[in-house]
Protein backbone atom coordinates (compact mmCIF):
# COMPACT_ATOMS: atom_id res chain seq x y z
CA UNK A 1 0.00 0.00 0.00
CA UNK A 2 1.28 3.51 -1.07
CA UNK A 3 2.42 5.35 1.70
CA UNK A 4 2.42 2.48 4.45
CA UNK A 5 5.10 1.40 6.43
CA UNK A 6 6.27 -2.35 5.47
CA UNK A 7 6.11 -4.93 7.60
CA UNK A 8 9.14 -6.36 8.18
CA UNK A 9 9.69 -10.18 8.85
CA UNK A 10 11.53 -10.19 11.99
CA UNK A 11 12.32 -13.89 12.16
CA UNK A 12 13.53 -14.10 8.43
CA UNK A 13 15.44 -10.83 9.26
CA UNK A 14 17.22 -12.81 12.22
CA UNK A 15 18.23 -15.36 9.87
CA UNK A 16 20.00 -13.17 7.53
CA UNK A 17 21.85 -11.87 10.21
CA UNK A 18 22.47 -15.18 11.77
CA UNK A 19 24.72 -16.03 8.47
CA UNK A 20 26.21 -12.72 7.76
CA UNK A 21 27.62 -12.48 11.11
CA UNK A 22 29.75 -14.88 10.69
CA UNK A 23 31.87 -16.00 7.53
CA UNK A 24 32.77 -19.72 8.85
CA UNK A 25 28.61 -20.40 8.83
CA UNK A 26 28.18 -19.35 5.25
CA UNK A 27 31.50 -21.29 4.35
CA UNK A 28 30.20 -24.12 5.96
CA UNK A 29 26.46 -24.04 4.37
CA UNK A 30 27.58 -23.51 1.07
CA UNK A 31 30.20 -26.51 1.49
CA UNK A 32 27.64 -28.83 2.21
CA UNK A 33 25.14 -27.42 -0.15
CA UNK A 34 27.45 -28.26 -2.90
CA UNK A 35 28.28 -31.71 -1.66
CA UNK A 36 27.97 -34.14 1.83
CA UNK A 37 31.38 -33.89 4.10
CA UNK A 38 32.75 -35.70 7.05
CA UNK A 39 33.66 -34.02 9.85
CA UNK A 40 37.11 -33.54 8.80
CA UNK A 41 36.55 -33.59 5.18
CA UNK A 42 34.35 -30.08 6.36
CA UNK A 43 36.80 -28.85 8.09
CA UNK A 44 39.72 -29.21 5.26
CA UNK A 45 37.45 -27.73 2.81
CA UNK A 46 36.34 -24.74 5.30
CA UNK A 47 39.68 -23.99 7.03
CA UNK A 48 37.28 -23.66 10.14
CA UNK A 49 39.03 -25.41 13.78
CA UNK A 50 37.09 -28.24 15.08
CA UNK A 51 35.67 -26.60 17.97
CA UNK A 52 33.85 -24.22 15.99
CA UNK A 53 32.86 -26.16 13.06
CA UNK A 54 31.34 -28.52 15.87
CA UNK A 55 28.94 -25.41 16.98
CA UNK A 56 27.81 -23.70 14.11
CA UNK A 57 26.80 -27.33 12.90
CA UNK A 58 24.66 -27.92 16.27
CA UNK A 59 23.31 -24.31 14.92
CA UNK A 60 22.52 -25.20 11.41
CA UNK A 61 21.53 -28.77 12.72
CA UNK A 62 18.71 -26.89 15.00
CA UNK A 63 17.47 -24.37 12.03
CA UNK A 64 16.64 -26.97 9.98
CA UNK A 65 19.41 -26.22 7.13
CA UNK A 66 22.01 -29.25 7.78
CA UNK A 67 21.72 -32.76 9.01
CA UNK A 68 24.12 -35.88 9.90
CA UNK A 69 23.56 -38.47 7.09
CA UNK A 70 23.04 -42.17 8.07
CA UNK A 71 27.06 -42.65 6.96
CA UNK A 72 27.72 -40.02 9.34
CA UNK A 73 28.68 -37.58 7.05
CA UNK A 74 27.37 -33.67 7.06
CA UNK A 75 25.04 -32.33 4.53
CA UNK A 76 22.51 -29.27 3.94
CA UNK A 77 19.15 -30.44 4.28
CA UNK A 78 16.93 -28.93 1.23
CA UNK A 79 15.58 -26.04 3.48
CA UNK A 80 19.73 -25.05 3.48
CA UNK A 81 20.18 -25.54 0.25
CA UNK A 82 17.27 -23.16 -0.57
CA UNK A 83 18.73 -21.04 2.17
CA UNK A 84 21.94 -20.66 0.30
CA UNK A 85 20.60 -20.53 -3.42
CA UNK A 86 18.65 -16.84 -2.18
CA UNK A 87 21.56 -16.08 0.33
CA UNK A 88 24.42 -15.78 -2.13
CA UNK A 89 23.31 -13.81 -5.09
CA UNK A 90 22.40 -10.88 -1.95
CA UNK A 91 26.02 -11.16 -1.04
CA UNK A 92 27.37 -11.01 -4.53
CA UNK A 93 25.49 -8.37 -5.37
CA UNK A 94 26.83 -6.22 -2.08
CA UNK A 95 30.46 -7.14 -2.73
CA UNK A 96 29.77 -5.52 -5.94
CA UNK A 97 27.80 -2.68 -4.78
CA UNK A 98 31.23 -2.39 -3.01
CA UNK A 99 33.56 -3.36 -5.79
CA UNK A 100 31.47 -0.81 -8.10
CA UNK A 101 31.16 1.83 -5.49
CA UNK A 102 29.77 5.22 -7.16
CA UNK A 103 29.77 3.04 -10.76
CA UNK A 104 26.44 1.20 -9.26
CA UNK A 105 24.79 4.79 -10.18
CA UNK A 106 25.78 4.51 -14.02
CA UNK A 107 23.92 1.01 -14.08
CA UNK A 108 19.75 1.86 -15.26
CA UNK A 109 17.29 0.13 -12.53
CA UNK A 110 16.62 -2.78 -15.44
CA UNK A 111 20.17 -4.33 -14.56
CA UNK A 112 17.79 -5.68 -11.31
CA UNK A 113 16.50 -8.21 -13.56
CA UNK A 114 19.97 -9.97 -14.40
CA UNK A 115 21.13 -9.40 -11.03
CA UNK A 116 23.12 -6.82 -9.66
CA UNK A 117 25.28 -9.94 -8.34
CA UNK A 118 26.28 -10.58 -12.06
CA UNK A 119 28.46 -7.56 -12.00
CA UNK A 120 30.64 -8.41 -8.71
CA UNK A 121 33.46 -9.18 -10.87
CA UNK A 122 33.05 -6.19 -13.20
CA UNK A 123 35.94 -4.01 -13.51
CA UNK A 124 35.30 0.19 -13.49
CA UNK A 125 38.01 1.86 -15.48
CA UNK A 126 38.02 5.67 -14.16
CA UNK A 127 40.06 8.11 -16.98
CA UNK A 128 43.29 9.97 -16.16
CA UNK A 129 42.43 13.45 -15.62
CA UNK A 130 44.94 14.71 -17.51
CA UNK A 131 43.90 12.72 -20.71
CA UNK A 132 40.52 13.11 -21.00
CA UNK A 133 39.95 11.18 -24.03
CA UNK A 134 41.11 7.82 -22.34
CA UNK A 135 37.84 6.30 -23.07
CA UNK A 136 38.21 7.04 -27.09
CA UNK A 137 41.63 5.61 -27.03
CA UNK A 138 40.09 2.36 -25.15
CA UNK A 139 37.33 2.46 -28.04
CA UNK A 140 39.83 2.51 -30.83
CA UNK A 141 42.08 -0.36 -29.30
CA UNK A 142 39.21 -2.94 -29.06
CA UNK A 143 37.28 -1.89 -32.00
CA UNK A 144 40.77 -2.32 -34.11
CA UNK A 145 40.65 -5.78 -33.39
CA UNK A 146 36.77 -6.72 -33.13
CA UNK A 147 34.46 -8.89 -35.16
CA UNK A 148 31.55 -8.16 -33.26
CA UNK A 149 30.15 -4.45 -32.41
CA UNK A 150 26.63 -3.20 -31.26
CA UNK A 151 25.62 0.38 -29.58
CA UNK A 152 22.81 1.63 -27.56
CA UNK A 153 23.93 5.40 -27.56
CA UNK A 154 22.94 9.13 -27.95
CA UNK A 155 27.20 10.13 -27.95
CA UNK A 156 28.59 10.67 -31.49
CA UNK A 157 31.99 8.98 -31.63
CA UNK A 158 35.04 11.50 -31.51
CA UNK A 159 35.61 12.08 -34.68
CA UNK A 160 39.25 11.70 -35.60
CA UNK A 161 39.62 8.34 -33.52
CA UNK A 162 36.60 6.03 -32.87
CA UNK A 163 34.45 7.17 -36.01
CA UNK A 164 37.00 6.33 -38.64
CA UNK A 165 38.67 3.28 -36.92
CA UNK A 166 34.66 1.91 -36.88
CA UNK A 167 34.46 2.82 -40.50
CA UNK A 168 37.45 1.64 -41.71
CA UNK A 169 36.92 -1.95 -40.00
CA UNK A 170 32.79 -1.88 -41.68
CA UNK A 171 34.07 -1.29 -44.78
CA UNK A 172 37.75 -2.90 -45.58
CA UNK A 173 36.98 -6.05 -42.87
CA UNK A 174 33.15 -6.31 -43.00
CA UNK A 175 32.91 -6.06 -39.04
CA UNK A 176 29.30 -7.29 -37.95
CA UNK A 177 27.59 -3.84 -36.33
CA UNK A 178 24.70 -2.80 -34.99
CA UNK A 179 23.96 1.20 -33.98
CA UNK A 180 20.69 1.85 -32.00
CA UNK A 181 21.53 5.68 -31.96
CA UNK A 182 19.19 7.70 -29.75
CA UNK A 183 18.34 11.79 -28.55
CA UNK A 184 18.32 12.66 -32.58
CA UNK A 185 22.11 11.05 -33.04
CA UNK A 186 21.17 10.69 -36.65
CA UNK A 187 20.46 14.01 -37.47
CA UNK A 188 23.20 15.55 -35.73
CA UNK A 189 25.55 13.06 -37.36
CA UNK A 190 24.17 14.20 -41.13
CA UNK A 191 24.74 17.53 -40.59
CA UNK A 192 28.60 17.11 -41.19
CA UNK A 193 29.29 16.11 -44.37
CA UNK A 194 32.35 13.87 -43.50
CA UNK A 195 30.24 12.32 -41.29
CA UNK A 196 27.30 12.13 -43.10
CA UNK A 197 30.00 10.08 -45.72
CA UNK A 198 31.27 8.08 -43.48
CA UNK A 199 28.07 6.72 -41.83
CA UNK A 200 26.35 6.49 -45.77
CA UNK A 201 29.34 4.32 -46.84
CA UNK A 202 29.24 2.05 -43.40
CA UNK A 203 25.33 1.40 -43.96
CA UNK A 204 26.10 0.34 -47.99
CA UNK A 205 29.29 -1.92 -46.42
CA UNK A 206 26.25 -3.92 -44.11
CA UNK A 207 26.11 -1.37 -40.85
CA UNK A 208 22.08 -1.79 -39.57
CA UNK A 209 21.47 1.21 -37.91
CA UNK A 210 18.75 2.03 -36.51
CA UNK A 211 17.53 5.61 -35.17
CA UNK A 212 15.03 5.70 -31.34
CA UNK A 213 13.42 8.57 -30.51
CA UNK A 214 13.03 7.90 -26.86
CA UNK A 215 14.93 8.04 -23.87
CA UNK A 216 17.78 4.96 -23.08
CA UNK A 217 18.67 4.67 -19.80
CA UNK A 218 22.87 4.58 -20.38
CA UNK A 219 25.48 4.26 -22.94
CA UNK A 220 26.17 1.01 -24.02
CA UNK A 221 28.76 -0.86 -26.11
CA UNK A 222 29.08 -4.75 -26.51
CA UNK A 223 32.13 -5.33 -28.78
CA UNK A 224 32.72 -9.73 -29.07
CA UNK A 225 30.57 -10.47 -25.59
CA UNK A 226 32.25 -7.53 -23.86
CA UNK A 227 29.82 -4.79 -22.55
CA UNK A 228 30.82 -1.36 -21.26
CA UNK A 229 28.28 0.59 -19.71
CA UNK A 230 29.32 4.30 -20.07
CA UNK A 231 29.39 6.82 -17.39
CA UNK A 232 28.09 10.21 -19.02
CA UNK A 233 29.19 13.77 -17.12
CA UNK A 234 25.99 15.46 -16.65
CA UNK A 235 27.63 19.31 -16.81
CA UNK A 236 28.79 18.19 -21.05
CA UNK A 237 27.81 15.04 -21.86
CA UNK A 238 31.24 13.67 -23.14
CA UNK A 239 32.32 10.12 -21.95
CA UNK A 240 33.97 9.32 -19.45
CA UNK A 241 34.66 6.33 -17.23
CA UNK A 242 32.85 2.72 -17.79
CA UNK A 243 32.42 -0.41 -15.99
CA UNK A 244 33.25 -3.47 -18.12
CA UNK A 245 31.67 -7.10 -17.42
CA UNK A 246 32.54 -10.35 -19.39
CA UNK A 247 29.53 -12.25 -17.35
CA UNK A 248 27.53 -14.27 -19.64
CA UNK A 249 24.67 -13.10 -17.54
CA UNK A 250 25.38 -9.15 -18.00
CA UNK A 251 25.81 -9.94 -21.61
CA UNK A 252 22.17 -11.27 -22.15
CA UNK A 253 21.01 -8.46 -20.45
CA UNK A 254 22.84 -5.73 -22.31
CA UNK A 255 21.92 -7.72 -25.78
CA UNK A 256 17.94 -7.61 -24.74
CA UNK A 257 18.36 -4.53 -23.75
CA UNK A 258 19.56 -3.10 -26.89
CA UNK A 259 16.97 -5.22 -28.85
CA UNK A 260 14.10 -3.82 -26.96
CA UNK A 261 15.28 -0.04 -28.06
CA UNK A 262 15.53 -1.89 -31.67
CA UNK A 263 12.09 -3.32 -31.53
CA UNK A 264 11.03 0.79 -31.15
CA UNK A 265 13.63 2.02 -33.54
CA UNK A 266 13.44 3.04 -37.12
CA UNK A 267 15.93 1.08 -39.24
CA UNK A 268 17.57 3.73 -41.27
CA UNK A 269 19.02 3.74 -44.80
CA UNK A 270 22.35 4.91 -47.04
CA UNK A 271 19.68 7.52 -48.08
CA UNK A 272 19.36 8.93 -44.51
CA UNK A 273 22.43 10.35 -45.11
CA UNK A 274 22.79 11.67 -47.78
């Protein structure tokens, strides 16, 4: 209800911080989770002394989230298993709400249904301040030697770097590319006539390009299963620093993400710009 206060569950809330009080516990739950253990097989896999391994077992034991087998071995019962399935992707996604610190902002709210857990091993490249066109350079570097490239943007590429390094590799190597370009991108880019060329010759070499009217929710590049999610400075709008993710998970999100934009988009022509 709009307005009211939400109930929170005070036992489940107990349990969370019953396991994230304590590392050795969530060690020990996810190790028998994965597989049954002896005693000492648990505590060789854990790196947790006997004395305590023997407690927090007692503790899972009376929870209901491990049991002693009939062989006398440890396991997780399914209630643990469960327990740990929902318990891990929260911590993931905190170590990277760490990990990412001020990058989480540059994310749009949609990465919540991949997971912000999928990004914990995402790295966040921040430019030099004294060479503010860092993130061009990166551009050029991995385009040069791409066979893959697809953009969710409203940013024209600088012009003397990225744009002709892209155009070059269209038309001499055939590069597979995609261009959802957004905020009128299209018409801004025909207004110059080198790069209304440029982008004419691209779409006749097999660019699809496609132009959205609507607002996109970040900058995005995926260039051979890599995806870098642009920061954007809102005092100019030039690029600047990116997180970059090789998860399989962040991938499929930033591929449906720039096919839903498509789905709304206008495929444009060689005659666009002309």
């Amino acid at each position: 209800m709009t307005g009211d206060a939400r109930a929170l569950p005070e036992a489940a809330l107990e349990d969370v911080a019953y396991l994230s009080r304590s590392a050795n516990r969530v060690r020990i739950l996810e190790a028998l989770a994965e597989e049954s253990h002896t005693r000492r097989g648990l505590m060789d896999a854990t790196g947790v002394s006997r004395t305590t391994l023997g407690r927090i077992l007692n503790e899972l034991a009376e929870r209901g989230w491990a049991e002693r087998t009939t062989d006398g071995r440890y396991a997780a019962t399914r209630t643990g298993g469960h327990v740990v399935a929902a318990f891990a992707p929260t911590l993931d996604a905190m170590a990277a709400v760490r990990s990412l610190g001020e990058a989480a902002d540059w994310l749009p709210a949609s990465v919540h249904e991949v997971g912000l857990d999928a990004f914990r091993d995402a790295t966040v490249h921040r430019p030099d301040p004294n060479a503010p066109l860092s993130f061009a350079r990166e551009l050029v570097d991995r385009i040069g030697g791409a066979a893959d490239v697809r953009t969710l943007t409203y940013l024209a590429p600088p012009e003397h770097s990225v744009a002709e390094v892209l155009h070059e590799r269209i038309r001499r190597d055939g590069v597979s590319s995609e261009f959802v370009l957004a905020g009128g991108l299209p018409g801004y880019l025909s207004e110059d006539p080198d790069r209304r060329a440029r982008w004419r010759e691209s779409l006749e070499a097999g660019a699809v390009v496609y132009g959205y009217d609507g607002y996109i929710p970040c900058n995005l590049f995926v260039i051979d299963g890599t995806v870098l999610v642009v920061n954007t400075s809102p005092e100019d709008g030039s690029p600047g620093a990116f997180v970059e993710s090789d998860d399989p998970r962040v991938l499929e999100w930033a591929n449906d993400l720039v096919a839903s934009h498509r789905a709304d988009a206008e495929r444009l022509e060689a005659g666009t710009f002309v």
